[in-house]
N, C-alpha and C. Protein backbone atom coordinates (compact mmCIF):
# COMPACT_ATOMS: atom_id res chain seq x y z
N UNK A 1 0.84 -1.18 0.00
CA UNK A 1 0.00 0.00 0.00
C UNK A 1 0.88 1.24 0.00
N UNK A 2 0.43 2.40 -0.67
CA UNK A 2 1.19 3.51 -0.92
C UNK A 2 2.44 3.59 -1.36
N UNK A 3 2.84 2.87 -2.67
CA UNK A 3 4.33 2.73 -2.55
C UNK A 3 4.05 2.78 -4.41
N UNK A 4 2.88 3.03 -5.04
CA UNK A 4 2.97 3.20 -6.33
C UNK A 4 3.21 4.94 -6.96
N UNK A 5 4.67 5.08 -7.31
CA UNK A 5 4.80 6.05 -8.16
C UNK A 5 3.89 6.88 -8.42
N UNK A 6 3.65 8.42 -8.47
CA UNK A 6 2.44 9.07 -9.21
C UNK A 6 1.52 9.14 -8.53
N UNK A 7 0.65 8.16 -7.82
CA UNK A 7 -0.29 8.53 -7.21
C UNK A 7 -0.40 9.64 -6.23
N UNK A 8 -1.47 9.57 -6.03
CA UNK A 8 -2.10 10.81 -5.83
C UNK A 8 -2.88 10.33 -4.20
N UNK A 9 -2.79 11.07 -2.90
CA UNK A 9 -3.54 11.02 -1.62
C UNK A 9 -3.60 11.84 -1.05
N UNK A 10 -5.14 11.79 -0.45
CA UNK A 10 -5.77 13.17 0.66
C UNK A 10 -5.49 12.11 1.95
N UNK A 11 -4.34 12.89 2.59
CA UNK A 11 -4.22 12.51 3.99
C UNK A 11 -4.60 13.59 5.31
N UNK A 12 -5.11 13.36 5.91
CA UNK A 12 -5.54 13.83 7.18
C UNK A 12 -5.84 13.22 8.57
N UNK A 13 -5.88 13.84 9.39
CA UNK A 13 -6.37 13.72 10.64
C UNK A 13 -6.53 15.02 11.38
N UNK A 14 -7.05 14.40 12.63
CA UNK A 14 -7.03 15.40 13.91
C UNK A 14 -7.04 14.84 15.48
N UNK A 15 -6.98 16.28 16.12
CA UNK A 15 -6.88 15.83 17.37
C UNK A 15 -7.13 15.28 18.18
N UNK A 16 -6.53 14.55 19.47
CA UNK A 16 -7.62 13.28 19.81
C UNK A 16 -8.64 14.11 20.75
N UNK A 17 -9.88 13.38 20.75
CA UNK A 17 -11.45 14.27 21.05
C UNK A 17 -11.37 15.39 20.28
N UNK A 18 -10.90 15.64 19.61
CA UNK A 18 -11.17 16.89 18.73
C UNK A 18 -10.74 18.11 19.13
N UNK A 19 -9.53 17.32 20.13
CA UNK A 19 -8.88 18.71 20.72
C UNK A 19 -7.63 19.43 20.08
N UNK A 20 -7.30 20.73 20.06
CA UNK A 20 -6.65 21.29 19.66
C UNK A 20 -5.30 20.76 19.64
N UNK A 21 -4.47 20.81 17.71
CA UNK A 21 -2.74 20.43 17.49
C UNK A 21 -2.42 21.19 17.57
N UNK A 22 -2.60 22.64 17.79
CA UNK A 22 -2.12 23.74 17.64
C UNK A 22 -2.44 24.58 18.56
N UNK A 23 -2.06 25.56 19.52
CA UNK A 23 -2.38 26.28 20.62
C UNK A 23 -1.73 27.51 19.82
N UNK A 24 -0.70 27.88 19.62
CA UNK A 24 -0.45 29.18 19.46
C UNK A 24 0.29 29.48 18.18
N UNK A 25 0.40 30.17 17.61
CA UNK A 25 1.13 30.64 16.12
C UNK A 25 2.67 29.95 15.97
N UNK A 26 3.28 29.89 17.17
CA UNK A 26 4.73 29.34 17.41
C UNK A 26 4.46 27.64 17.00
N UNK A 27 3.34 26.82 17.24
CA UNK A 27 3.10 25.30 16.95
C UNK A 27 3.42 25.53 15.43
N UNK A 28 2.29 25.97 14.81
CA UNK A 28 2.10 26.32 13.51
C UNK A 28 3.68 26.07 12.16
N UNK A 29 4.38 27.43 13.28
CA UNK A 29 5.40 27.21 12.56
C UNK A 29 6.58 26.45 12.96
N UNK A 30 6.33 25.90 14.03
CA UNK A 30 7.48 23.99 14.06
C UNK A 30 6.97 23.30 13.46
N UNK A 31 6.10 23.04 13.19
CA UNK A 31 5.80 22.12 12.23
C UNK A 31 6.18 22.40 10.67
N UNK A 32 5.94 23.49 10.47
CA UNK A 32 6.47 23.92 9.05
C UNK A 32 8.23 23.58 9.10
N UNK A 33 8.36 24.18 9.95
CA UNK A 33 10.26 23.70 9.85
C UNK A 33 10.64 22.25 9.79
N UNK A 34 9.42 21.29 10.48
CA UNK A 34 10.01 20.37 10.56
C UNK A 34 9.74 19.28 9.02
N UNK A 35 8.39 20.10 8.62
CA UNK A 35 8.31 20.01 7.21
C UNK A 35 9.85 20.50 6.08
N UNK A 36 9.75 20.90 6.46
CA UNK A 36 11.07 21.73 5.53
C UNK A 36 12.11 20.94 5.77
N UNK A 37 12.56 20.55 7.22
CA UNK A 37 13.62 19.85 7.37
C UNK A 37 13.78 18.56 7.10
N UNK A 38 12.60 17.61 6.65
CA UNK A 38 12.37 16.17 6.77
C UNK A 38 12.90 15.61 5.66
N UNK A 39 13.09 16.12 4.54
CA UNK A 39 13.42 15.81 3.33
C UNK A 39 12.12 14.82 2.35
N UNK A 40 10.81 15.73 2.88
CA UNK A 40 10.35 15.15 1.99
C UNK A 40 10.20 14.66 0.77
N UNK A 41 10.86 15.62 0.01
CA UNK A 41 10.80 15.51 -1.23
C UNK A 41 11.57 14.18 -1.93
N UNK A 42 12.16 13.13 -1.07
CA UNK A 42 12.72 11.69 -0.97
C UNK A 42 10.94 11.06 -1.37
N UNK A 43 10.27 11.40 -0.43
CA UNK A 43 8.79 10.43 -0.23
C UNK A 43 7.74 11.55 -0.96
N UNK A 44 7.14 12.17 -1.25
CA UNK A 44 6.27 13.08 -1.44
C UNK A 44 6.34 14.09 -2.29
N UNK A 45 5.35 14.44 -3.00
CA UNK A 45 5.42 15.70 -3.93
C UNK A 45 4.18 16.64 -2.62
N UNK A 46 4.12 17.36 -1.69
CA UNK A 46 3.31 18.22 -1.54
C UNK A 46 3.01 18.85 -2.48
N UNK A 47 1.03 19.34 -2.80
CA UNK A 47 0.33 19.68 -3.81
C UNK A 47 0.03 20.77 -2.91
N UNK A 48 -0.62 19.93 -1.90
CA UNK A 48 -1.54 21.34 -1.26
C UNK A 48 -1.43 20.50 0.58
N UNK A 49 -1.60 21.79 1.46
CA UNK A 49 -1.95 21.34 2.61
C UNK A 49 -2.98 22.69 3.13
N UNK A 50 -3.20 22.20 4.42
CA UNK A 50 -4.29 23.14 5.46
C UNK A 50 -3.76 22.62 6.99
N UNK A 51 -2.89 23.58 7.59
CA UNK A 51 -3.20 23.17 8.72
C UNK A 51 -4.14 24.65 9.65
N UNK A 52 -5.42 23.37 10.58
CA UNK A 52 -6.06 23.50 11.74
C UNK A 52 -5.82 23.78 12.80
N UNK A 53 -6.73 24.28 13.41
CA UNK A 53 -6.29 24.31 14.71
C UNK A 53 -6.39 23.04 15.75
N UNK A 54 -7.45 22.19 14.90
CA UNK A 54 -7.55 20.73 15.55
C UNK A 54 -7.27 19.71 14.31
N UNK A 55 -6.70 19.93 13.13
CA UNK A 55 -6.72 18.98 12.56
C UNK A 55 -5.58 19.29 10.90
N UNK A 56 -5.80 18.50 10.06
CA UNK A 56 -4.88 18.89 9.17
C UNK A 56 -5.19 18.00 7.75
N UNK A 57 -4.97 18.46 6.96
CA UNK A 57 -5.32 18.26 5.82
C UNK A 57 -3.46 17.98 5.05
N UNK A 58 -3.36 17.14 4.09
CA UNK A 58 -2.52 17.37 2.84
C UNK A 58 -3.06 16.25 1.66
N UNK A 59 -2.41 17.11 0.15
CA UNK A 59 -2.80 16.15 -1.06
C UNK A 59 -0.98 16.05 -1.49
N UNK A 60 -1.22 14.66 -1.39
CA UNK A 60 0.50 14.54 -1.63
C UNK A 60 0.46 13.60 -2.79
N UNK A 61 1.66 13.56 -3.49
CA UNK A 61 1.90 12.42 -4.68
C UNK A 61 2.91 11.81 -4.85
N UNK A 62 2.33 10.66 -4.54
CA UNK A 62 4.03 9.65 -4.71
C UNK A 62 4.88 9.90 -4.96
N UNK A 63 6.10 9.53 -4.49
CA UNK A 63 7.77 9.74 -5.12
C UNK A 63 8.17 8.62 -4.93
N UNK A 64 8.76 7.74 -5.87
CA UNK A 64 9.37 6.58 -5.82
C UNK A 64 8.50 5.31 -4.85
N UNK A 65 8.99 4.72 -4.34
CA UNK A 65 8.69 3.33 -3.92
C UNK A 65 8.53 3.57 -2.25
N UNK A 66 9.46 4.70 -1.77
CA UNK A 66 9.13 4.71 -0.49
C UNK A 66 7.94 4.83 0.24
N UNK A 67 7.49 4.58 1.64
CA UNK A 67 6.16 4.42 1.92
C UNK A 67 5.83 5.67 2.35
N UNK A 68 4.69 6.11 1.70
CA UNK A 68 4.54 7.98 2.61
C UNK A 68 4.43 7.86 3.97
N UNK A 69 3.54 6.52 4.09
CA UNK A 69 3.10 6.96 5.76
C UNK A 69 4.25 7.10 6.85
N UNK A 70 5.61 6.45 6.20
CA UNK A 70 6.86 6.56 7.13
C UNK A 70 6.74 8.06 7.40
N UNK A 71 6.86 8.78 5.88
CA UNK A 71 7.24 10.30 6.07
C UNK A 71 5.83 11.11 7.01
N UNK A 72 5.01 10.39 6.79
CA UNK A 72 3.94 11.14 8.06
C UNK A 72 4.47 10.96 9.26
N UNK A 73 4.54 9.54 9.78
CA UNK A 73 4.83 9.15 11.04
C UNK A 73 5.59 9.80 11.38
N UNK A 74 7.00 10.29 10.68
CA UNK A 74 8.23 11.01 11.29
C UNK A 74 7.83 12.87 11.76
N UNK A 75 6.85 12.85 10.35
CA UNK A 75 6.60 14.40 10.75
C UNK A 75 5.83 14.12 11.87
N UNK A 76 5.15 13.46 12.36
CA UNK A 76 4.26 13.85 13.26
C UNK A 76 4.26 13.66 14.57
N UNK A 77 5.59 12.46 14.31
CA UNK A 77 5.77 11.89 15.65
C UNK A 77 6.44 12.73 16.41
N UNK A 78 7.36 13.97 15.31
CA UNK A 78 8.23 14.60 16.11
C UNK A 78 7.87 16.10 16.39
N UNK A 79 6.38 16.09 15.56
CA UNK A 79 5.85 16.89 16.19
C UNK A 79 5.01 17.03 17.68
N UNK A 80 4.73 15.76 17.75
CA UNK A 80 3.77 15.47 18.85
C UNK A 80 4.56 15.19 20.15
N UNK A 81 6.36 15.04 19.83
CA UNK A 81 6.84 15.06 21.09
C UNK A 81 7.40 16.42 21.62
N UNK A 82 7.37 17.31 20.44
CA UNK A 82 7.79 18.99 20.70
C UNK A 82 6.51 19.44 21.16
N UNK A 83 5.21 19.26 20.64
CA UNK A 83 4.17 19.86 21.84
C UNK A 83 3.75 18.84 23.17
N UNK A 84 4.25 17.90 23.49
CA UNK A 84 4.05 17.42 24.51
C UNK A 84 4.94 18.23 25.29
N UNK A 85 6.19 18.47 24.93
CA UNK A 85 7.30 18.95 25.66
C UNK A 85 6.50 20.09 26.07
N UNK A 86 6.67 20.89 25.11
CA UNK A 86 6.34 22.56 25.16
C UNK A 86 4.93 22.79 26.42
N UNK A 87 3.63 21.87 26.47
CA UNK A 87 2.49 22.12 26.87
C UNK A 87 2.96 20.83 28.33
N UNK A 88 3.94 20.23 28.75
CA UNK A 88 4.09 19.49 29.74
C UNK A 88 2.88 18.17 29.51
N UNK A 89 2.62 17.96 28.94
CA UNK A 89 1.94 16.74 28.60
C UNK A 89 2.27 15.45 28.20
N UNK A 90 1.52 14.23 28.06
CA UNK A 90 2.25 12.56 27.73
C UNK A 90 0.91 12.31 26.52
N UNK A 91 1.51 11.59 25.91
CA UNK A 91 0.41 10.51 25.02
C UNK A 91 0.08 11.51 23.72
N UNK A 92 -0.85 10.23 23.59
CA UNK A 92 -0.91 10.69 21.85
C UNK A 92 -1.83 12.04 21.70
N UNK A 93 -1.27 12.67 20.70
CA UNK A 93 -1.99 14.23 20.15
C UNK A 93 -2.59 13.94 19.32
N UNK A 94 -2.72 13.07 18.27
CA UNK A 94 -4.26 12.41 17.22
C UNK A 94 -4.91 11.46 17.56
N UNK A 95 -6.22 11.58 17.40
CA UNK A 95 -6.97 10.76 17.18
C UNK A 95 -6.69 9.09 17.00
N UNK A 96 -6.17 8.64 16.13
CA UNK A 96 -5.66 7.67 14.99
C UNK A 96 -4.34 8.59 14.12
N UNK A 97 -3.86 6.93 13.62
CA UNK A 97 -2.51 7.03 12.76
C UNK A 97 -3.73 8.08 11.71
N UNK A 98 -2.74 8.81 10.58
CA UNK A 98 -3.11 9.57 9.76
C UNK A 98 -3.68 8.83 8.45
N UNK A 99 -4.99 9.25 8.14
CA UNK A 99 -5.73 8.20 7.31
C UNK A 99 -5.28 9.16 5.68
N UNK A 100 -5.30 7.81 4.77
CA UNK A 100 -4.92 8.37 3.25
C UNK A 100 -6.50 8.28 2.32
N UNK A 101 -6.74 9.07 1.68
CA UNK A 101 -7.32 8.57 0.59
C UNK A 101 -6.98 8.91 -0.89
N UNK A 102 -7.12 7.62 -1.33
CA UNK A 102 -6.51 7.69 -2.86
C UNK A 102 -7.59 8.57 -3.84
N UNK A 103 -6.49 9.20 -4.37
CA UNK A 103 -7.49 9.67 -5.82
C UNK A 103 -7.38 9.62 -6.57
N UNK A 104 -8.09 8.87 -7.25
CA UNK A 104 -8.08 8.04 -8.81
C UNK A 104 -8.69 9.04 -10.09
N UNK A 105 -9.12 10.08 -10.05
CA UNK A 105 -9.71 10.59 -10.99
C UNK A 105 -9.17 12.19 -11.07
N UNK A 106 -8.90 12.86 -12.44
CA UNK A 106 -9.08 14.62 -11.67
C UNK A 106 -9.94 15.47 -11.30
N UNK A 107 -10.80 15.19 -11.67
CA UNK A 107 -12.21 15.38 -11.26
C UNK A 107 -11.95 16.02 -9.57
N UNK A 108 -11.87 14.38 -8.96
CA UNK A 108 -11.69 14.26 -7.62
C UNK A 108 -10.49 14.90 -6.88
N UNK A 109 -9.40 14.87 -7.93
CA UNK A 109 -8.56 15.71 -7.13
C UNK A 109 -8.13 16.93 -7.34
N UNK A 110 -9.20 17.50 -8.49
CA UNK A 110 -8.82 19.39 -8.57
C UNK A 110 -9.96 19.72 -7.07
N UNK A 111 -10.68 18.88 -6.96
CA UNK A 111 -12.32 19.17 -5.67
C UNK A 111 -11.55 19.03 -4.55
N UNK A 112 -10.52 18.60 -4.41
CA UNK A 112 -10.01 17.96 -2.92
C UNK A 112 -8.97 18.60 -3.16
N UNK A 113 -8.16 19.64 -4.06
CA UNK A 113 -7.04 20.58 -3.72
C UNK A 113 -7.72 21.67 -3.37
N UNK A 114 -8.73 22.23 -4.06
CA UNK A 114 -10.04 23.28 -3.89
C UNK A 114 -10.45 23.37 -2.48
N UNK A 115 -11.06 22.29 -1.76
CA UNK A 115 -11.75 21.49 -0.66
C UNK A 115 -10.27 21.96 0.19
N UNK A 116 -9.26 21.87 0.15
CA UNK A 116 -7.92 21.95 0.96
C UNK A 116 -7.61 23.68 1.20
N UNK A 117 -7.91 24.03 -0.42
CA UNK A 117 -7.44 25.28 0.33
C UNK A 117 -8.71 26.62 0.47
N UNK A 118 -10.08 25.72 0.35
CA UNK A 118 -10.76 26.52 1.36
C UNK A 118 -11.33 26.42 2.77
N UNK A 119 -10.69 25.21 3.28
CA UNK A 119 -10.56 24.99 4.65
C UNK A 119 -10.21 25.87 5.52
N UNK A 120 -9.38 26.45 5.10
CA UNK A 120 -9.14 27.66 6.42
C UNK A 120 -10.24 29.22 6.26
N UNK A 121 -10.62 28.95 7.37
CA UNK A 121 -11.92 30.23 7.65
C UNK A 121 -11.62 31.19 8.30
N UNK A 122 -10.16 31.65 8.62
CA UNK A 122 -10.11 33.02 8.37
C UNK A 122 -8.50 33.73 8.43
N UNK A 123 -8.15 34.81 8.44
CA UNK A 123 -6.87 35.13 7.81
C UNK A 123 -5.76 34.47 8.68
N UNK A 124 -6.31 34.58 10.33
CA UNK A 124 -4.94 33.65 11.08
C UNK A 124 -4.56 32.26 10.42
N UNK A 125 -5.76 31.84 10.22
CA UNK A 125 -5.94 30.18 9.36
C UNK A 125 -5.24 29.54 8.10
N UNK A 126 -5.26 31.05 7.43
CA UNK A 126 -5.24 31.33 5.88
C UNK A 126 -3.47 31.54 6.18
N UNK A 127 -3.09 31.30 7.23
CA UNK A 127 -1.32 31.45 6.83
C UNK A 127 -0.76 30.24 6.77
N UNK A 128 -1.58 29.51 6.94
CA UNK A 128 -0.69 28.20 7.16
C UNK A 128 -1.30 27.44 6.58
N UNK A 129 -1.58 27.73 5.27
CA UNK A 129 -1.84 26.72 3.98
C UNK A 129 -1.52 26.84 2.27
N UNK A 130 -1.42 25.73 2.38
CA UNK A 130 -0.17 26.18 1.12
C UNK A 130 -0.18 27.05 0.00
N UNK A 131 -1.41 27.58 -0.06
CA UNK A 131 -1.39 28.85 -0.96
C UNK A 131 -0.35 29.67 -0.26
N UNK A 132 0.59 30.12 0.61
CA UNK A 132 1.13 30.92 1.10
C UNK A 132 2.33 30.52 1.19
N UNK A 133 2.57 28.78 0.63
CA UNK A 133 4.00 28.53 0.58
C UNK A 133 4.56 28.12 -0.75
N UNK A 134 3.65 28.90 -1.83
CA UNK A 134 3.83 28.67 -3.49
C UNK A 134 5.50 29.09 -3.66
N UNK A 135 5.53 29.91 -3.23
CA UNK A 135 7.24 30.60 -3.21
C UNK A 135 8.28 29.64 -2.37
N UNK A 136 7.92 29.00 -1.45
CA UNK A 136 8.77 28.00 -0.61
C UNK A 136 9.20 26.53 -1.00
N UNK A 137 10.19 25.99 -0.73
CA UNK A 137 10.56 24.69 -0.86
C UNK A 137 9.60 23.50 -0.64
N UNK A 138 8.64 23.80 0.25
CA UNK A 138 7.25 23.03 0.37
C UNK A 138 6.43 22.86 -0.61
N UNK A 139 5.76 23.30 -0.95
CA UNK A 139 4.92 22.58 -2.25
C UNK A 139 5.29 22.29 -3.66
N UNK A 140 4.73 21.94 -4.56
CA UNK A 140 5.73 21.12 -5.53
C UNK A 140 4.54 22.02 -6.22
N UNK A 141 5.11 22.80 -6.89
CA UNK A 141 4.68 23.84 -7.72
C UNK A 141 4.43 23.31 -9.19
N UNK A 142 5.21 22.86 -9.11
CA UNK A 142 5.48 22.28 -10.95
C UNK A 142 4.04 21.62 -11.02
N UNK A 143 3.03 20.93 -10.38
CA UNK A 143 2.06 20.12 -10.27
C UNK A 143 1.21 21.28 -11.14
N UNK A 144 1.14 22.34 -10.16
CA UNK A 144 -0.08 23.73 -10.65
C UNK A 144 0.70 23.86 -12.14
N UNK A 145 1.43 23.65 -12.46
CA UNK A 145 1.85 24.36 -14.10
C UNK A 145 1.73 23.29 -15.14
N UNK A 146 1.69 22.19 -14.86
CA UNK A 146 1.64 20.71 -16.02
C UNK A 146 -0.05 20.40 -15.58
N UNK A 147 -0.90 21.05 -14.65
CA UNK A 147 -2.02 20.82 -14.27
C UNK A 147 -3.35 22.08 -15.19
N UNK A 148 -2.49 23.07 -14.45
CA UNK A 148 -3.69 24.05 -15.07
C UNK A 148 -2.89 25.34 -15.81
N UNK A 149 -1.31 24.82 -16.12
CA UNK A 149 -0.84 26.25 -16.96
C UNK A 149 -0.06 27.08 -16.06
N UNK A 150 -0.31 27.60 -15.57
CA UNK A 150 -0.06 28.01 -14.30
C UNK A 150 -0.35 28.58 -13.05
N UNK A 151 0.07 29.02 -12.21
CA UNK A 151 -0.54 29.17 -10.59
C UNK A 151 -1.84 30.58 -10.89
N UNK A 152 -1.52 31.13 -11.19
CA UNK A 152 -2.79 32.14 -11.93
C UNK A 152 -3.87 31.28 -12.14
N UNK A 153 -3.94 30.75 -13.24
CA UNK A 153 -5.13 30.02 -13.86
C UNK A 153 -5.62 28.89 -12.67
N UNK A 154 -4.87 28.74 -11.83
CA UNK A 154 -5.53 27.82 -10.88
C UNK A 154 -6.05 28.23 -9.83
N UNK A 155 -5.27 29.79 -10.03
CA UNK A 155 -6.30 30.22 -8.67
C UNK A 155 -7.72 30.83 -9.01
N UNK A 156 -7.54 31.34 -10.49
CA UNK A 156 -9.13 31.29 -10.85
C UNK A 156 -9.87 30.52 -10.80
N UNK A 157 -9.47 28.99 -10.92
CA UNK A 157 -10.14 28.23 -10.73
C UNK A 157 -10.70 28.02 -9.02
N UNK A 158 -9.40 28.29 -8.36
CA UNK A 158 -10.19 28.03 -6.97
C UNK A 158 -11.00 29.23 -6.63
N UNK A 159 -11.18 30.39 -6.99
CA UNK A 159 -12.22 31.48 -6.89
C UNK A 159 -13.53 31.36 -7.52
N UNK A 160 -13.26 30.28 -8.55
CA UNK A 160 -14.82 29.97 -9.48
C UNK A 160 -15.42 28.77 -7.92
N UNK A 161 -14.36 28.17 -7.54
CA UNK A 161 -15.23 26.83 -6.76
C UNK A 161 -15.19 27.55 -5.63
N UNK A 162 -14.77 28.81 -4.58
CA UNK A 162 -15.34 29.24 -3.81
C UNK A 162 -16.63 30.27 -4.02
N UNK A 163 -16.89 30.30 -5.03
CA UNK A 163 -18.01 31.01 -5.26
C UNK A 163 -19.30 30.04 -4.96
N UNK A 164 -19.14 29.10 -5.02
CA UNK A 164 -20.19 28.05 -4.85
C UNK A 164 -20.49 27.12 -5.80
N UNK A 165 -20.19 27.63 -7.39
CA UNK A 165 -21.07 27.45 -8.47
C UNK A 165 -20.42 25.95 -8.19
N UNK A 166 -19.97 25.39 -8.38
CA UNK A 166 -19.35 24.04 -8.07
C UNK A 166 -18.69 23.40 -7.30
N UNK A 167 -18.99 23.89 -5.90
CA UNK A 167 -18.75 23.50 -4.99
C UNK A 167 -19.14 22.26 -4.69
N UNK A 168 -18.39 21.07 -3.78
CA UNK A 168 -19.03 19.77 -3.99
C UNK A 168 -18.59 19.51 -2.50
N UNK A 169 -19.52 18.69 -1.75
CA UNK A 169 -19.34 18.10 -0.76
C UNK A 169 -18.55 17.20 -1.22
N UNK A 170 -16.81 16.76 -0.08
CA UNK A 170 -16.06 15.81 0.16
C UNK A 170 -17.49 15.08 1.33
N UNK A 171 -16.57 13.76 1.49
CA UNK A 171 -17.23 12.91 2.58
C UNK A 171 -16.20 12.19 2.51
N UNK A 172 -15.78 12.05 4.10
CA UNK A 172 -14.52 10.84 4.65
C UNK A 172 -14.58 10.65 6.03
């Protein structure tokens, strides 16, 4: 499982009871560093992410044979022992291991990059998703330009699907 080239997955989770991964703007951005530092780009093409204040969103795409969920586990594990530290706390900060879903169609996955980056509901929210790290080593840009031309034309597109006109309920 997860180890075919190319593909395409909406991975997420959240907090356990639905409690807050994130307490203050400083979480936010360890985790981004530790994104940056992990070497994803060995396991993962980041497309798009959203992080929550209780939860988190990414659409990632295969790289080679390695297993993504390693590269989750590492980001997360070592995130979850820097806010245990930081907040004096023990035990697990999600819910469950981080669930994938495959997407087999584009259809489904221009709705679920769309769906990703209108998740965040309002400007504190709106910094820490990857529309804001198009310029950074984090997202794999090249996707938006062999996809829709380029990052322009895709963001019209995500302004046509926040308008509503085609807006589509995800379910997971």
């Amino acid at each position: 499982m997860f180890t075919e080239e190319g593909c395409f997955y909406h991975a997420f989770n959240r907090g356990c009871n639905k409690g807050l991964i994130f307490s203050e703007k400083s979480d936010y951005v360890t985790l981004i560093q530790i994104i940056k530092e992990s070497k994803h780009q060995d396991f993962v093409n980041i497309i798009a992410f959203a992080l929550m204040p209780n939860h988190y969103h990414f659409l990632v795409q295969q790289r080679g044979t390695q297993r993504i969920y390693k590269w989750f586990q590492y980001v997360f594990n070592t995130y979850t022992q820097y806010y245990n530290k930081k907040y004096c706390r023990k035990g697990t900060l999600f819910e469950s291991t981080v669930k994938f879903k495959e997407l087999r169609n584009d259809s489904y996955l221009e709705t679920t990059i769309n769906y990703i980056h209108t998740n965040p509901q309002n400007k504190f929210q709106r910094q820490f998703c990857s529309l804001n790290y198009f310029k950074s080593e984090i997202v794999y840009t090249k996707f938006y330009y062999d996809s829709f031309d380029s990052l322009s034309a895709y963001l019209d597109i995500l302004n046509y699907y926040k308008s509503g006109k085609e807006a589509e309920e995800l379910e997971y």
